[in-house]
N, C-alpha and C. Protein backbone atom coordinates (compact mmCIF):
# COMPACT_ATOMS: atom_id res chain seq x y z
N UNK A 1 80.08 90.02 199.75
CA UNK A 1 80.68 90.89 198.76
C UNK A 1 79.91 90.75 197.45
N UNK A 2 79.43 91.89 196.98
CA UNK A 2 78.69 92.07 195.64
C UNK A 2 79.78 91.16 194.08
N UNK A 3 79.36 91.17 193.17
CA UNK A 3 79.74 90.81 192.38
C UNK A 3 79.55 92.07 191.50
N UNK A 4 80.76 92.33 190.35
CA UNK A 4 81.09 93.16 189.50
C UNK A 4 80.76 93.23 188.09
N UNK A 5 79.94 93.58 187.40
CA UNK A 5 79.44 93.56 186.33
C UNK A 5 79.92 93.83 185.21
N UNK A 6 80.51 93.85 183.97
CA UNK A 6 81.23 94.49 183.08
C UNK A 6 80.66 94.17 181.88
N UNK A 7 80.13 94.52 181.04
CA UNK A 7 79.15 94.20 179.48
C UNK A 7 79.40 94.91 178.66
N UNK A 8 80.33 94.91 177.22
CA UNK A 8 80.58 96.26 176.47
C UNK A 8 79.57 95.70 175.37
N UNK A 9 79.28 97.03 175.39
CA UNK A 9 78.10 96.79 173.62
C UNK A 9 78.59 97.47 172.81
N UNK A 10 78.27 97.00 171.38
CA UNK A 10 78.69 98.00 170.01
C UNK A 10 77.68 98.79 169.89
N UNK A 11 76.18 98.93 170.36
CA UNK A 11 75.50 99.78 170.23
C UNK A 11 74.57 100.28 171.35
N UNK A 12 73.79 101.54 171.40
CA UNK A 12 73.34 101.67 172.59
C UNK A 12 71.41 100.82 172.53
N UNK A 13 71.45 100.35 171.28
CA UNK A 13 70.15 99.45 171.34
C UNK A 13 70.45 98.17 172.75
N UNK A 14 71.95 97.65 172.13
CA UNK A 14 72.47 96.28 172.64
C UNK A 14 72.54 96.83 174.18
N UNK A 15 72.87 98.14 174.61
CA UNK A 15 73.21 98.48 176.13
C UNK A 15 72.26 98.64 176.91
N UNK A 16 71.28 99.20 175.68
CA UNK A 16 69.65 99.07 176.73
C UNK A 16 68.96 97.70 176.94
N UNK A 17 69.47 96.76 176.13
CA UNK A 17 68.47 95.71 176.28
C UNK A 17 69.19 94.69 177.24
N UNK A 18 70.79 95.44 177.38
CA UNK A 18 71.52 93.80 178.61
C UNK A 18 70.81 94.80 179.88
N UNK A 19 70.98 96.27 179.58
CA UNK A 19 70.51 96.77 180.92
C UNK A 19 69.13 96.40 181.51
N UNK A 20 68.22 95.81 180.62
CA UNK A 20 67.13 95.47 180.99
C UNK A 20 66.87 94.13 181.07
N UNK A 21 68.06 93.46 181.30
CA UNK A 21 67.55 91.98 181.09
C UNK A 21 68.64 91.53 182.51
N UNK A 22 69.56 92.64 182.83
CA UNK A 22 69.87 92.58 184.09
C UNK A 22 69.44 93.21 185.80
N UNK A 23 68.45 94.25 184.96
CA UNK A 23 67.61 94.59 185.98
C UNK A 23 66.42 93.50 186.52
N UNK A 24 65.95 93.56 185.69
CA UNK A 24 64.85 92.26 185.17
C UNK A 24 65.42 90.93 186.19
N UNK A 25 66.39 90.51 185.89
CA UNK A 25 67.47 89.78 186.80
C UNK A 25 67.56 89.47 187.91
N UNK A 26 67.88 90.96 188.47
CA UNK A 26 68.21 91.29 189.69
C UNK A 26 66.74 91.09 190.74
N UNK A 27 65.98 91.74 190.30
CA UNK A 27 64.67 91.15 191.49
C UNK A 27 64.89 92.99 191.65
N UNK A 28 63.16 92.60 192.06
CA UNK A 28 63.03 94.37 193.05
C UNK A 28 63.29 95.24 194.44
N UNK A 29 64.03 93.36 195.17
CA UNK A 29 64.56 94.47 196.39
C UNK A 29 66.06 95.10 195.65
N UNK A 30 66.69 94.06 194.66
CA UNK A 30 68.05 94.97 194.21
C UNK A 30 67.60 96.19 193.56
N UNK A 31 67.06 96.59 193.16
CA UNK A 31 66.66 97.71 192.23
C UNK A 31 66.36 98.59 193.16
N UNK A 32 65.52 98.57 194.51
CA UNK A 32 64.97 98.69 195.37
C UNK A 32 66.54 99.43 196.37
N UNK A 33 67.20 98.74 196.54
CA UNK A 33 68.67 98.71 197.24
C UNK A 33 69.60 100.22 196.08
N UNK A 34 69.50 99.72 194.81
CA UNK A 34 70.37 100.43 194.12
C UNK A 34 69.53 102.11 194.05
N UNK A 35 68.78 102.14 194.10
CA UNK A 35 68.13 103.36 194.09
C UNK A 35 67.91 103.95 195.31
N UNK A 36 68.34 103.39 196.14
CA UNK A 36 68.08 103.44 198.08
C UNK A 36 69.60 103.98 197.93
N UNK A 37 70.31 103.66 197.52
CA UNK A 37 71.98 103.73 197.50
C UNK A 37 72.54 104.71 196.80
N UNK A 38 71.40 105.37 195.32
CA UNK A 38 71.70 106.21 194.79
C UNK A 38 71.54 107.96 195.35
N UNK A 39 70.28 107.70 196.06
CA UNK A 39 69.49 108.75 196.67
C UNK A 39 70.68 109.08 197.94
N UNK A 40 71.22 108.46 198.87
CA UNK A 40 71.63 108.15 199.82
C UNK A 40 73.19 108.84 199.60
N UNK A 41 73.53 108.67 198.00
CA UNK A 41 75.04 109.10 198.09
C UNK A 41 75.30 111.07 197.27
N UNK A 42 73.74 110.88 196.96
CA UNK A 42 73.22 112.26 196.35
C UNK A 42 73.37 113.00 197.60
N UNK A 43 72.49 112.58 198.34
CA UNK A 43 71.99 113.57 199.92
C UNK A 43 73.60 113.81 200.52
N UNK A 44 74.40 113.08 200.18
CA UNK A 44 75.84 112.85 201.42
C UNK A 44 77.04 114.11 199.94
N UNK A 45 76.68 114.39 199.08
CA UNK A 45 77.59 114.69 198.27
C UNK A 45 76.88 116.40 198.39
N UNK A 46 75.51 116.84 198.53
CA UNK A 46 75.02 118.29 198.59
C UNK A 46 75.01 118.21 200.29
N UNK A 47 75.72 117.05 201.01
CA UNK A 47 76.07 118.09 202.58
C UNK A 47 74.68 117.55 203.40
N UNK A 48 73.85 116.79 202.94
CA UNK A 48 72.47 116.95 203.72
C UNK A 48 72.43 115.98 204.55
N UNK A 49 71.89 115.68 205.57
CA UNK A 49 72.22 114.39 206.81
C UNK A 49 71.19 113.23 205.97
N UNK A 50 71.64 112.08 205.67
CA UNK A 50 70.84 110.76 204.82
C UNK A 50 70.59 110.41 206.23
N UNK A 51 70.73 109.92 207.61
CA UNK A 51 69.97 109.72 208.41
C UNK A 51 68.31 109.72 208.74
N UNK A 52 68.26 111.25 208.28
CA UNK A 52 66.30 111.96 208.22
C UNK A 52 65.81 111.29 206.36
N UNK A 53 66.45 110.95 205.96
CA UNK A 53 65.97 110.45 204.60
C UNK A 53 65.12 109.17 205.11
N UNK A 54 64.06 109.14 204.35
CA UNK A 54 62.92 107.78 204.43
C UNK A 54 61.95 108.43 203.60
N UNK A 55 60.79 107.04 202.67
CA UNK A 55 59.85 107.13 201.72
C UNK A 55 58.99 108.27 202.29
N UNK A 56 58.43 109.44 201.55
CA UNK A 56 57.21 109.88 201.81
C UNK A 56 55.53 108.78 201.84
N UNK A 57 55.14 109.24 202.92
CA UNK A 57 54.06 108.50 203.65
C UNK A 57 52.46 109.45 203.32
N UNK A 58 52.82 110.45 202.15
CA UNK A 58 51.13 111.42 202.16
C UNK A 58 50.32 110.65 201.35
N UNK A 59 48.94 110.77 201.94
CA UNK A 59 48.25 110.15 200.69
C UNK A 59 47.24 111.49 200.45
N UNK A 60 46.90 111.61 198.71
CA UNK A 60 46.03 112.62 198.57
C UNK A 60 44.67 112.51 198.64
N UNK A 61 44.01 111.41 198.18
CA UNK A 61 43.13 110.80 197.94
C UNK A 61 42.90 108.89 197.89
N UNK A 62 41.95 108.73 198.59
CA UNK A 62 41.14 107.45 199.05
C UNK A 62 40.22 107.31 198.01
N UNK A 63 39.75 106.10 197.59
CA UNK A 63 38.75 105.76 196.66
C UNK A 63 38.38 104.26 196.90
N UNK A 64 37.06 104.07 197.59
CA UNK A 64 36.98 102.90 197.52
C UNK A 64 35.52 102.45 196.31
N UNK A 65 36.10 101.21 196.05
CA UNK A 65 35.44 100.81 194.77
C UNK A 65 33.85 100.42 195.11
């Protein structure tokens, strides 16, 4: 079970900087997870099957050094 977050700020300087010092925090598979989770509840709310959802795989261009 996740844990629940709650932080009130008096300003939105103070809200950007806990927000970034709790992302920062969290590591990049959570960020990784929360944006996997955001996309996921977008696709399920406009009707679209999140099943066929996964990263695009194109590459445009190669460059080796």
């Amino acid at each position: 079970m996740s844990k629940t977050w709650i932080h009130k700020s008096k300003s939105f300087k103070e809200a950007d900087a806990f927000d970034r010092w709790f992302w920062r925090r969290a590591g990049a598979a959570a960020r990784f997870e929360a944006a996997w989770a955001m996309v996921s509840t977008f696709l399920k709310m406009r009707g679209k099957p999140v099943a066929e959802l996964r990263l695009r795989r194109s590459v445009q261009r190669l460059k080796r050094a």
